[in-house]
PDB file of N, CA and C in Angstrom:
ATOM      1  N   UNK A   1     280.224 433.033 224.994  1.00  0.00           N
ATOM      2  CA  UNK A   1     281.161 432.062 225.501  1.00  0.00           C
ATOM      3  C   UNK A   1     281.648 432.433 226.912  1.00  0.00           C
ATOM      4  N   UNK A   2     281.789 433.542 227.182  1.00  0.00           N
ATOM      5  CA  UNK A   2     282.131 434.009 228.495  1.00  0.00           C
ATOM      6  C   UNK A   2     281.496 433.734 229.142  1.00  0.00           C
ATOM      7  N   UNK A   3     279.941 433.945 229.492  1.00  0.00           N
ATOM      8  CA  UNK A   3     279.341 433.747 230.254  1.00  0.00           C
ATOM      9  C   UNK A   3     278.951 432.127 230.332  1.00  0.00           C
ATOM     10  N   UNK A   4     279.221 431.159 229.696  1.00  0.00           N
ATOM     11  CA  UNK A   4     279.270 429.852 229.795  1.00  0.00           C
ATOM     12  C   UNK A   4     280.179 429.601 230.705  1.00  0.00           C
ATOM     13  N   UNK A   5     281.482 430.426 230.368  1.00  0.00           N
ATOM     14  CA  UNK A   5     282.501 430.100 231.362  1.00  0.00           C
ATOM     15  C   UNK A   5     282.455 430.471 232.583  1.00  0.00           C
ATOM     16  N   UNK A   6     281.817 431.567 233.022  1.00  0.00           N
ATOM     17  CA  UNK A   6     281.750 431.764 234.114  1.00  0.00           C
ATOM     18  C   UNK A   6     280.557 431.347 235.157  1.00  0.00           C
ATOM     19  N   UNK A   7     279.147 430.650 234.172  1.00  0.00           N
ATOM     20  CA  UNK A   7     278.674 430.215 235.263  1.00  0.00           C
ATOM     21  C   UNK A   7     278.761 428.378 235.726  1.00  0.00           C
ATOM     22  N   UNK A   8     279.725 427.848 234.658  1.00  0.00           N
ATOM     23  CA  UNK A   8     280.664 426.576 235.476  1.00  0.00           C
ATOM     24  C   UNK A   8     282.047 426.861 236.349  1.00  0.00           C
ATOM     25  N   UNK A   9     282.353 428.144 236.242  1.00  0.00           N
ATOM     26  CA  UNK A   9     282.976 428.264 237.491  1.00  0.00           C
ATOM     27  C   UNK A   9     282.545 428.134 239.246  1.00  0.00           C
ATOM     28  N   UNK A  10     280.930 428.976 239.144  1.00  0.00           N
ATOM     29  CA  UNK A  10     280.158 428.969 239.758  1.00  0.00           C
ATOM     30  C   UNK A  10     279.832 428.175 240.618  1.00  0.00           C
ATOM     31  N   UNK A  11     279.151 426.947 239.445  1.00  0.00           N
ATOM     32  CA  UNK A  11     279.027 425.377 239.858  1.00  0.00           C
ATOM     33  C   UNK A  11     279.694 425.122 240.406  1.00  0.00           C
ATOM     34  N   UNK A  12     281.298 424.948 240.288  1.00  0.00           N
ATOM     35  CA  UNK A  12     282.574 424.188 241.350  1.00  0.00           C
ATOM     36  C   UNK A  12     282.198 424.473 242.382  1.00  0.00           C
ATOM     37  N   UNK A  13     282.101 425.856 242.956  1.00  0.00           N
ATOM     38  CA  UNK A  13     282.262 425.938 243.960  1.00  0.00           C
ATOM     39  C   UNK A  13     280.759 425.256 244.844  1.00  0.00           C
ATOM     40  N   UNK A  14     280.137 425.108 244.254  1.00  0.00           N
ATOM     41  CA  UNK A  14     278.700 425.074 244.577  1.00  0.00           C
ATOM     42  C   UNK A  14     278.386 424.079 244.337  1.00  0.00           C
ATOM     43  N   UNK A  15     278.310 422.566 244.854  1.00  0.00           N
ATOM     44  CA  UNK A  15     277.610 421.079 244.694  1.00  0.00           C
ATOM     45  C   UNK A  15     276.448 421.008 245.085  1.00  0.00           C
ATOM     46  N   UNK A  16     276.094 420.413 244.223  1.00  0.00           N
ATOM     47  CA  UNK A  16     274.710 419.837 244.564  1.00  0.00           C
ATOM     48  C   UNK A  16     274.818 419.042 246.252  1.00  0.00           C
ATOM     49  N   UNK A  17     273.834 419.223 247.524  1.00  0.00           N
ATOM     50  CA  UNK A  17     273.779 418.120 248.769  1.00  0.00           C
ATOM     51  C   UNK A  17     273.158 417.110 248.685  1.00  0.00           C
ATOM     52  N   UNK A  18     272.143 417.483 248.218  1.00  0.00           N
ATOM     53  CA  UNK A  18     271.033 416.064 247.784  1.00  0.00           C
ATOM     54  C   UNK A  18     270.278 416.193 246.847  1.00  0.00           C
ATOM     55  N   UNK A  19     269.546 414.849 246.173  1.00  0.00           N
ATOM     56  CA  UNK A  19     268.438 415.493 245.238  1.00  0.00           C
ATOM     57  C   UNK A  19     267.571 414.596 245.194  1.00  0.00           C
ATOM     58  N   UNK A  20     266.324 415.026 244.573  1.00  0.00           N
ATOM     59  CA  UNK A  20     264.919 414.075 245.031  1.00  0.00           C
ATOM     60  C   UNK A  20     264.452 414.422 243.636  1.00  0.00           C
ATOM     61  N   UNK A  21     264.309 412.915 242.713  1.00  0.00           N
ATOM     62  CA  UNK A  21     263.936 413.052 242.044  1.00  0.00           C
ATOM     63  C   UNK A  21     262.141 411.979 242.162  1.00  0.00           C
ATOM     64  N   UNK A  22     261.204 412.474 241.243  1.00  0.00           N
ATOM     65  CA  UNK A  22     260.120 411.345 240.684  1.00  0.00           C
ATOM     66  C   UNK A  22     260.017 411.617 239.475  1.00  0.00           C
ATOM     67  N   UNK A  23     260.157 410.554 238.638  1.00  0.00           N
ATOM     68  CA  UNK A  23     260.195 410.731 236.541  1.00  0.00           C
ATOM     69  C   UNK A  23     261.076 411.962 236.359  1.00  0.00           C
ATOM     70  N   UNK A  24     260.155 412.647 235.785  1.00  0.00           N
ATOM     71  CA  UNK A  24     261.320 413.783 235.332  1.00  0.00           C
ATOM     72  C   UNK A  24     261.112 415.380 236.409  1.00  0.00           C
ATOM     73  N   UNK A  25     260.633 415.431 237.120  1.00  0.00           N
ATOM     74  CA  UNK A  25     261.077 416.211 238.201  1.00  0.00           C
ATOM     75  C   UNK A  25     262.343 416.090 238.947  1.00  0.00           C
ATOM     76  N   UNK A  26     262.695 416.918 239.453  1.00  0.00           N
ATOM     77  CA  UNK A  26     263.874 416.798 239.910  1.00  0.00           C
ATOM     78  C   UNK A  26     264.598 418.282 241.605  1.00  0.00           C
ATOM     79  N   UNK A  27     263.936 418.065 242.518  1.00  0.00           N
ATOM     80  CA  UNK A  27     264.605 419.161 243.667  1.00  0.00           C
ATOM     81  C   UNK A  27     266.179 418.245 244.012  1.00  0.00           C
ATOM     82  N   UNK A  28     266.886 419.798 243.603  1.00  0.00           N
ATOM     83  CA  UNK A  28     267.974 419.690 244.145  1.00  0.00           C
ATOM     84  C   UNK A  28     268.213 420.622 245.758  1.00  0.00           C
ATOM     85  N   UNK A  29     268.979 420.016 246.765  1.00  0.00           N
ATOM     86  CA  UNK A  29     269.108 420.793 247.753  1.00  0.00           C
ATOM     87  C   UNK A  29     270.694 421.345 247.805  1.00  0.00           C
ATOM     88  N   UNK A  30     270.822 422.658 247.690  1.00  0.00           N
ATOM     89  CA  UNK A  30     272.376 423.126 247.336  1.00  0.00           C
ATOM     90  C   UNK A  30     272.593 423.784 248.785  1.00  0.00           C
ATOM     91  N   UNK A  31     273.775 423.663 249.381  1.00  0.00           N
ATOM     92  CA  UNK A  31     274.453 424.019 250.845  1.00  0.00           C
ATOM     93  C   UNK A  31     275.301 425.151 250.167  1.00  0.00           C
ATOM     94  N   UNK A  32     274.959 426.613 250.897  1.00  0.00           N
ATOM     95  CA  UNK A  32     275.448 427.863 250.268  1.00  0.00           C
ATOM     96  C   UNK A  32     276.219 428.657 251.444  1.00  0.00           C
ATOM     97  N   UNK A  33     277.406 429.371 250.596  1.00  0.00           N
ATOM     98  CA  UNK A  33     278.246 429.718 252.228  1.00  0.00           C
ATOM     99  C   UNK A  33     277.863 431.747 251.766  1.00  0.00           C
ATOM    100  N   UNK A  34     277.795 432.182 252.729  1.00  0.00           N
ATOM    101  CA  UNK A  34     277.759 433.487 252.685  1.00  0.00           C
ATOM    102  C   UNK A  34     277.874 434.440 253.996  1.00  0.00           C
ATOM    103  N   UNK A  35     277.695 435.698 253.757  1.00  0.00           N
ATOM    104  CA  UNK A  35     278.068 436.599 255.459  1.00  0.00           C
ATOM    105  C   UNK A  35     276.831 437.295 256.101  1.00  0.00           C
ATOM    106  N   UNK A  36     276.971 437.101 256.998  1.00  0.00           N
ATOM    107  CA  UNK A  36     275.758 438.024 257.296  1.00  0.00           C
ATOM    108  C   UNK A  36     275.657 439.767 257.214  1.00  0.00           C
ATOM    109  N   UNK A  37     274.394 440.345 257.483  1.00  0.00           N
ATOM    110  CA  UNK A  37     275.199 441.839 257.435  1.00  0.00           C
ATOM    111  C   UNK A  37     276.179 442.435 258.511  1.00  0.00           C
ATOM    112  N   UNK A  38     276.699 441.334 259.420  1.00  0.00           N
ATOM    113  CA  UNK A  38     277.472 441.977 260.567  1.00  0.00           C
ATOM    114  C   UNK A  38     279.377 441.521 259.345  1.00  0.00           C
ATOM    115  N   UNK A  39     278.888 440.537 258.712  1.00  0.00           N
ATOM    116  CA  UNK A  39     280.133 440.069 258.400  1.00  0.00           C
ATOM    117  C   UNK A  39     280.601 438.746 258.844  1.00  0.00           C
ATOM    118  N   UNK A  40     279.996 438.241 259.769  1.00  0.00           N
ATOM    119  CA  UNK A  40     279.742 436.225 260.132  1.00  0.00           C
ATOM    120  C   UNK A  40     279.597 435.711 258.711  1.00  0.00           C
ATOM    121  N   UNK A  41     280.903 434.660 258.770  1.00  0.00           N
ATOM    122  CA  UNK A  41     280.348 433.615 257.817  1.00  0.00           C
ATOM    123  C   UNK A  41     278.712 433.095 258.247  1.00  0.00           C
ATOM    124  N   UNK A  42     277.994 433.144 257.071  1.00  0.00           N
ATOM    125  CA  UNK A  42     276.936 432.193 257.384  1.00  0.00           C
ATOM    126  C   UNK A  42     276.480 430.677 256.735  1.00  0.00           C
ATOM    127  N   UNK A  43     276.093 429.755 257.069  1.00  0.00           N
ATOM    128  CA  UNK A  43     275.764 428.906 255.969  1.00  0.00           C
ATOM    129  C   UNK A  43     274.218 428.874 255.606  1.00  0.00           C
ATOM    130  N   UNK A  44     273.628 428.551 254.451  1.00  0.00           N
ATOM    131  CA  UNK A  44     272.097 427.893 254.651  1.00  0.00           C
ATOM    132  C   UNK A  44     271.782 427.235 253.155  1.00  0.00           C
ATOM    133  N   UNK A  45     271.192 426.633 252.865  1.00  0.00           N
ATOM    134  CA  UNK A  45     270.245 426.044 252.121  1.00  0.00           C
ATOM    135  C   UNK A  45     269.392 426.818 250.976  1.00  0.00           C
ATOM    136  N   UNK A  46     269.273 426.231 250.061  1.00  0.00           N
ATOM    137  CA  UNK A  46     268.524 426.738 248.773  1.00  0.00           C
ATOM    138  C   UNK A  46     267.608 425.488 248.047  1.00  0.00           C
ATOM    139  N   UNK A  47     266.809 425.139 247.555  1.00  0.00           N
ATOM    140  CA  UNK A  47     266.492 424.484 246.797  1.00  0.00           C
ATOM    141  C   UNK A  47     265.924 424.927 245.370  1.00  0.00           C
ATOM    142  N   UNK A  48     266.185 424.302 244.432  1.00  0.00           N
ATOM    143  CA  UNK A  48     265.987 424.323 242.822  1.00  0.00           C
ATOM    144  C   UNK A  48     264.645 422.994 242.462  1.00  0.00           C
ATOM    145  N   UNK A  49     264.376 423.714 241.903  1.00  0.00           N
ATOM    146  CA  UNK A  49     263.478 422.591 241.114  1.00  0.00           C
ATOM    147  C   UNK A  49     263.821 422.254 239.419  1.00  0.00           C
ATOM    148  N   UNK A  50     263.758 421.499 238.423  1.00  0.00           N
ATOM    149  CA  UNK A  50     263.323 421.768 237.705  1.00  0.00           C
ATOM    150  C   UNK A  50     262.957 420.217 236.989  1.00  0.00           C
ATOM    151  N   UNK A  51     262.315 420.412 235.386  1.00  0.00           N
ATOM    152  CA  UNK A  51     262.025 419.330 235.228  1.00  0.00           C
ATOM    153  C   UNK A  51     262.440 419.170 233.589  1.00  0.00           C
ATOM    154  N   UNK A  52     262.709 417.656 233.707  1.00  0.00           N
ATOM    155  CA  UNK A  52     263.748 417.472 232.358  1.00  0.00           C
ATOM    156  C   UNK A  52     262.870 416.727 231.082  1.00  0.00           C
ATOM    157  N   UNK A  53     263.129 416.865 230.145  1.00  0.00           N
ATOM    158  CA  UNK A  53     262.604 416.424 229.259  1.00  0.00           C
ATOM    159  C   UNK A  53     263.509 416.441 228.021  1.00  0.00           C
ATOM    160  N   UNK A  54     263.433 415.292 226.948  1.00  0.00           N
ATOM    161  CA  UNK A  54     264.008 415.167 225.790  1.00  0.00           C
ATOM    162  C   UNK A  54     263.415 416.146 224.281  1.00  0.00           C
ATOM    163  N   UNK A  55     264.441 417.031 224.269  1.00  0.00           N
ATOM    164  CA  UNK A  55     263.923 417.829 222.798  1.00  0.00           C
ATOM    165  C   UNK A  55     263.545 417.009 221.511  1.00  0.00           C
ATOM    166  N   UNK A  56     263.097 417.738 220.581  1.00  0.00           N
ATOM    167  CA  UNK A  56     262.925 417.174 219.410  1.00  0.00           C
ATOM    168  C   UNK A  56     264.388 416.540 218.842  1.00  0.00           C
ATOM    169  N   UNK A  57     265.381 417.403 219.308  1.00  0.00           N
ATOM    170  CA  UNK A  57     266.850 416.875 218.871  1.00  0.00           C
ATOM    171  C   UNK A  57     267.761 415.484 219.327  1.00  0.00           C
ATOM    172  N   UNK A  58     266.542 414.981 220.466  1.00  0.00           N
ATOM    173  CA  UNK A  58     267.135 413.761 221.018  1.00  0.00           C
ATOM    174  C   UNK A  58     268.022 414.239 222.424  1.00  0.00           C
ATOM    175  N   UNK A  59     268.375 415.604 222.782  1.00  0.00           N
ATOM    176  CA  UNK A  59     269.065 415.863 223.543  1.00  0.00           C
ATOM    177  C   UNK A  59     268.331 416.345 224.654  1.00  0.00           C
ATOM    178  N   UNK A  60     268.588 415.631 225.964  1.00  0.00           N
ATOM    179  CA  UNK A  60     268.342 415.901 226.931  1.00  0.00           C
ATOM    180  C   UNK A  60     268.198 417.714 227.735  1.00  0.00           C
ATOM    181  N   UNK A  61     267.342 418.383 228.254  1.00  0.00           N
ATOM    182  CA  UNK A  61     267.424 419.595 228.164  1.00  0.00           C
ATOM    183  C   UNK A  61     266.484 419.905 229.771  1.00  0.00           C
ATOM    184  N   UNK A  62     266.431 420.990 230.717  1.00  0.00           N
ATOM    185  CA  UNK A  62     265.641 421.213 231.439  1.00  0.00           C
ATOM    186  C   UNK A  62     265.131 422.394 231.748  1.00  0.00           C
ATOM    187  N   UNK A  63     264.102 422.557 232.276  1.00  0.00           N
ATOM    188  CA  UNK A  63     263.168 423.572 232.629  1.00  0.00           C
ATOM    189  C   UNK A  63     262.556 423.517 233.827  1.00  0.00           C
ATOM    190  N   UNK A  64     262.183 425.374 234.330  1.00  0.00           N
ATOM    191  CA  UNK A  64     261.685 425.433 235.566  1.00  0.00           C
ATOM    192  C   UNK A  64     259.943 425.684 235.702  1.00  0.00           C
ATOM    193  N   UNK A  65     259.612 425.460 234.046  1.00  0.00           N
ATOM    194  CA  UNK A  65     258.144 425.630 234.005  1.00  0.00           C
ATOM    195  C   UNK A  65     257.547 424.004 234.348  1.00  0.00           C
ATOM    196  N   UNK A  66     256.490 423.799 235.027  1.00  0.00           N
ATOM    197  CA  UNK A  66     255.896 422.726 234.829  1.00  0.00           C
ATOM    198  C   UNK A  66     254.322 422.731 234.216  1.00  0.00           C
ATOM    199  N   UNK A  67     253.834 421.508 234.124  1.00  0.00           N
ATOM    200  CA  UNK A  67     252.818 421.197 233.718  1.00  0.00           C
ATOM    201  C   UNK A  67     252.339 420.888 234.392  1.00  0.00           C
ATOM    202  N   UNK A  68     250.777 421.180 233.813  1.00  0.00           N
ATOM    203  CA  UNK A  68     249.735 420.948 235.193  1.00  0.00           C
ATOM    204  C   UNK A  68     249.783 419.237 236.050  1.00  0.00           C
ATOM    205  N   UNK A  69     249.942 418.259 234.981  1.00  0.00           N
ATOM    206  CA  UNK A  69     250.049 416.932 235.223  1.00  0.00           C
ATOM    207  C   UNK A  69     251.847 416.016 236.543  1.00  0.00           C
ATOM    208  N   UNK A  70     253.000 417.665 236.259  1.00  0.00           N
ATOM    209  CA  UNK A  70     253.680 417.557 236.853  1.00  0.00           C
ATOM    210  C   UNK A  70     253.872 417.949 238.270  1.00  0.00           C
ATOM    211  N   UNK A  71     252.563 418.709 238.459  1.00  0.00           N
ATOM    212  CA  UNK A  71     252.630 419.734 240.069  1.00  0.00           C
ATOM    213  C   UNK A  71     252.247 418.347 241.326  1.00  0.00           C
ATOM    214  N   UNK A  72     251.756 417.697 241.078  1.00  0.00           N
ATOM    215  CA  UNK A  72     251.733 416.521 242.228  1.00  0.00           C
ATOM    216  C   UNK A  72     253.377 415.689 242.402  1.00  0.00           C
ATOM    217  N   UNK A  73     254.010 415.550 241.592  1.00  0.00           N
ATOM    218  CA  UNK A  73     255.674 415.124 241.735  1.00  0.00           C
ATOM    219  C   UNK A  73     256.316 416.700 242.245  1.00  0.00           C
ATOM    220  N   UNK A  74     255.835 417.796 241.767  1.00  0.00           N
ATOM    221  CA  UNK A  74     256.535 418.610 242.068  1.00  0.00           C
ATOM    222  C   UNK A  74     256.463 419.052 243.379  1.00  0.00           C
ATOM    223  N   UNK A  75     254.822 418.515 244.016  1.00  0.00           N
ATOM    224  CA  UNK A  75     254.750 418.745 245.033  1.00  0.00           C
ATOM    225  C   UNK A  75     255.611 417.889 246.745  1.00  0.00           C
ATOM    226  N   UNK A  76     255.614 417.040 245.783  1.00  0.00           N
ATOM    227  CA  UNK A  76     256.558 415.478 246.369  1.00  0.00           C
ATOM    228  C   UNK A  76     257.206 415.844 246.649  1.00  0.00           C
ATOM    229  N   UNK A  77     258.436 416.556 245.452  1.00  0.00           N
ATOM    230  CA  UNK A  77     260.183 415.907 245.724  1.00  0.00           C
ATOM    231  C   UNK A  77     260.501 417.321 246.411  1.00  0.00           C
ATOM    232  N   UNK A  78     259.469 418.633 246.509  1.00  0.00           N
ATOM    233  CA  UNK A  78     259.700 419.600 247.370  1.00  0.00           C
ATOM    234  C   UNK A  78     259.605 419.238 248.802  1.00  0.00           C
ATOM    235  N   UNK A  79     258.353 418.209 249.014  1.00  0.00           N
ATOM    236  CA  UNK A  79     258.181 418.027 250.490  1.00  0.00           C
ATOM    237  C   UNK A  79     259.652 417.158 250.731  1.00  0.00           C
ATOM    238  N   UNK A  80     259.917 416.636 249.879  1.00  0.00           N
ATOM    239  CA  UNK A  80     261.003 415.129 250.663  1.00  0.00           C
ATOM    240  C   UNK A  80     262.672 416.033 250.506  1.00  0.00           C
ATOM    241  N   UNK A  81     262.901 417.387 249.744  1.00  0.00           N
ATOM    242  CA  UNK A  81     263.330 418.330 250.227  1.00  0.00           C
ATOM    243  C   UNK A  81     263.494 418.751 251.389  1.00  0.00           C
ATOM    244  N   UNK A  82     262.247 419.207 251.496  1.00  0.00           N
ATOM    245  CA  UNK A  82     261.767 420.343 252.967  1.00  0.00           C
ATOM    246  C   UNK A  82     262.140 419.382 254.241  1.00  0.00           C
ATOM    247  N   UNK A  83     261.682 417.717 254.106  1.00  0.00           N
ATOM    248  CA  UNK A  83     262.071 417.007 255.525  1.00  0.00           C
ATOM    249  C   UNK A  83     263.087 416.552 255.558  1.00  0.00           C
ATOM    250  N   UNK A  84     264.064 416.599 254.483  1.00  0.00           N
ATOM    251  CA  UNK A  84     265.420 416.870 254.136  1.00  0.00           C
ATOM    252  C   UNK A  84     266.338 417.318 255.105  1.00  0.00           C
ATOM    253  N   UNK A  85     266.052 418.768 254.636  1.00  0.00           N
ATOM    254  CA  UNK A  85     266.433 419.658 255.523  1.00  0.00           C
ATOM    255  C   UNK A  85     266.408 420.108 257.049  1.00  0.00           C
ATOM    256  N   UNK A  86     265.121 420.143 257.495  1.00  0.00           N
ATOM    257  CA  UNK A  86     264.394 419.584 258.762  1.00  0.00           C
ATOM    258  C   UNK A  86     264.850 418.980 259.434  1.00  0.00           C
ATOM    259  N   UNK A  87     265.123 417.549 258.842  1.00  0.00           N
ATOM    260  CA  UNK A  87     265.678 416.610 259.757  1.00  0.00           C
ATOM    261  C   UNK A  87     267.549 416.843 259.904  1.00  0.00           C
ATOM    262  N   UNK A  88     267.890 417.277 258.788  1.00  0.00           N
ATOM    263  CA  UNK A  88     269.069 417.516 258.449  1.00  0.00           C
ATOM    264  C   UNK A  88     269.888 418.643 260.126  1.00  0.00           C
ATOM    265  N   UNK A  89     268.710 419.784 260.041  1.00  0.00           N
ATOM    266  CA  UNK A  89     269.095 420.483 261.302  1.00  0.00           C
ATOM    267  C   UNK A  89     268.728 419.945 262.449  1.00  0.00           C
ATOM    268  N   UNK A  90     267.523 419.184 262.331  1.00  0.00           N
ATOM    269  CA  UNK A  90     267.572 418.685 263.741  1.00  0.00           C
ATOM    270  C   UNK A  90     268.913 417.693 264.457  1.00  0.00           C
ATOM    271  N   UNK A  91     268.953 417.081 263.787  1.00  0.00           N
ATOM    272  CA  UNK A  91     270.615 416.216 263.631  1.00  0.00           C
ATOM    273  C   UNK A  91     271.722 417.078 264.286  1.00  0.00           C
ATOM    274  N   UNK A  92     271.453 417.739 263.551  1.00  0.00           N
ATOM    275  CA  UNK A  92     272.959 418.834 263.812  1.00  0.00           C
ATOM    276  C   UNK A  92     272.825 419.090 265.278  1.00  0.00           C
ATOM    277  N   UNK A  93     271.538 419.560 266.136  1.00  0.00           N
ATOM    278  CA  UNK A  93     271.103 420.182 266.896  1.00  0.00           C
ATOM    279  C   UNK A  93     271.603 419.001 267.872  1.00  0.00           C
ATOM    280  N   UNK A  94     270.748 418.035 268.072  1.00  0.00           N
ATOM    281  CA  UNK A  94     271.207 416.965 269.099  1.00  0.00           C
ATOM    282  C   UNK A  94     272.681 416.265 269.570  1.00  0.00           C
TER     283      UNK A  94
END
C-alpha cells in the first residue's frame, strides 16, 4: 500500500505534455524538471510508451511489451513524439 501511495504522489507532480495515441498504443511525452551536475535547474523531456489492452477481467490494464503486429503503430506514435518535440524546441528558439 505504501508504495501505491507514493508513486501517485509522483504523478502530481509530473503531467503528462502530450500524447500520441494509434488503437491501443499509446507515447506519452512527460516535461521533467531537474539540476544539472553544476546545480542549474534543468528542464527536458522523456517519453513512455506503452500499450493497453482489456484483461480477461474486463478491466482495462497496460504494458510496455509489444507485439510483433504492434511495432508499426509503435513506430508511428514515437515518430509523431520525436516531431513533437523537435518542433516544440524549435518554437521556443525563434
Amino acid at each position: 500500500m505504501k508504495y501505491q501511495k507514493e508513486a501517485k504522489e509522483e504523478q502530481v507532480g509530473n503531467l503528462p505534455e502530450k500524447r500520441f495515441s494509434t488503437g491501443a498504443i499509446v507515447a506519452t511525452v512527460w516535461q521533467n524538471e531537474g539540476k544539472s551536475k553544476e546545480g542549474d535547474a534543468v528542464s527536458y523531456k522523456t517519453v513512455s510508451i506503452q500499450r493497453r489492452y482489456k484483461a480477461q477481467n474486463g478491466e482495462w490494464q497496460s504494458t510496455n511489451s509489444m507485439r510483433i503486429n504492434d511495432l508499426p503503430k509503435a513506430s508511428l506514435v514515437l515518430q509523431k513524439a520525436y516531431e513533437y518535440i523537435v518542433m516544440k524546441g524549435t518554437e521556443a528558439e525563434a
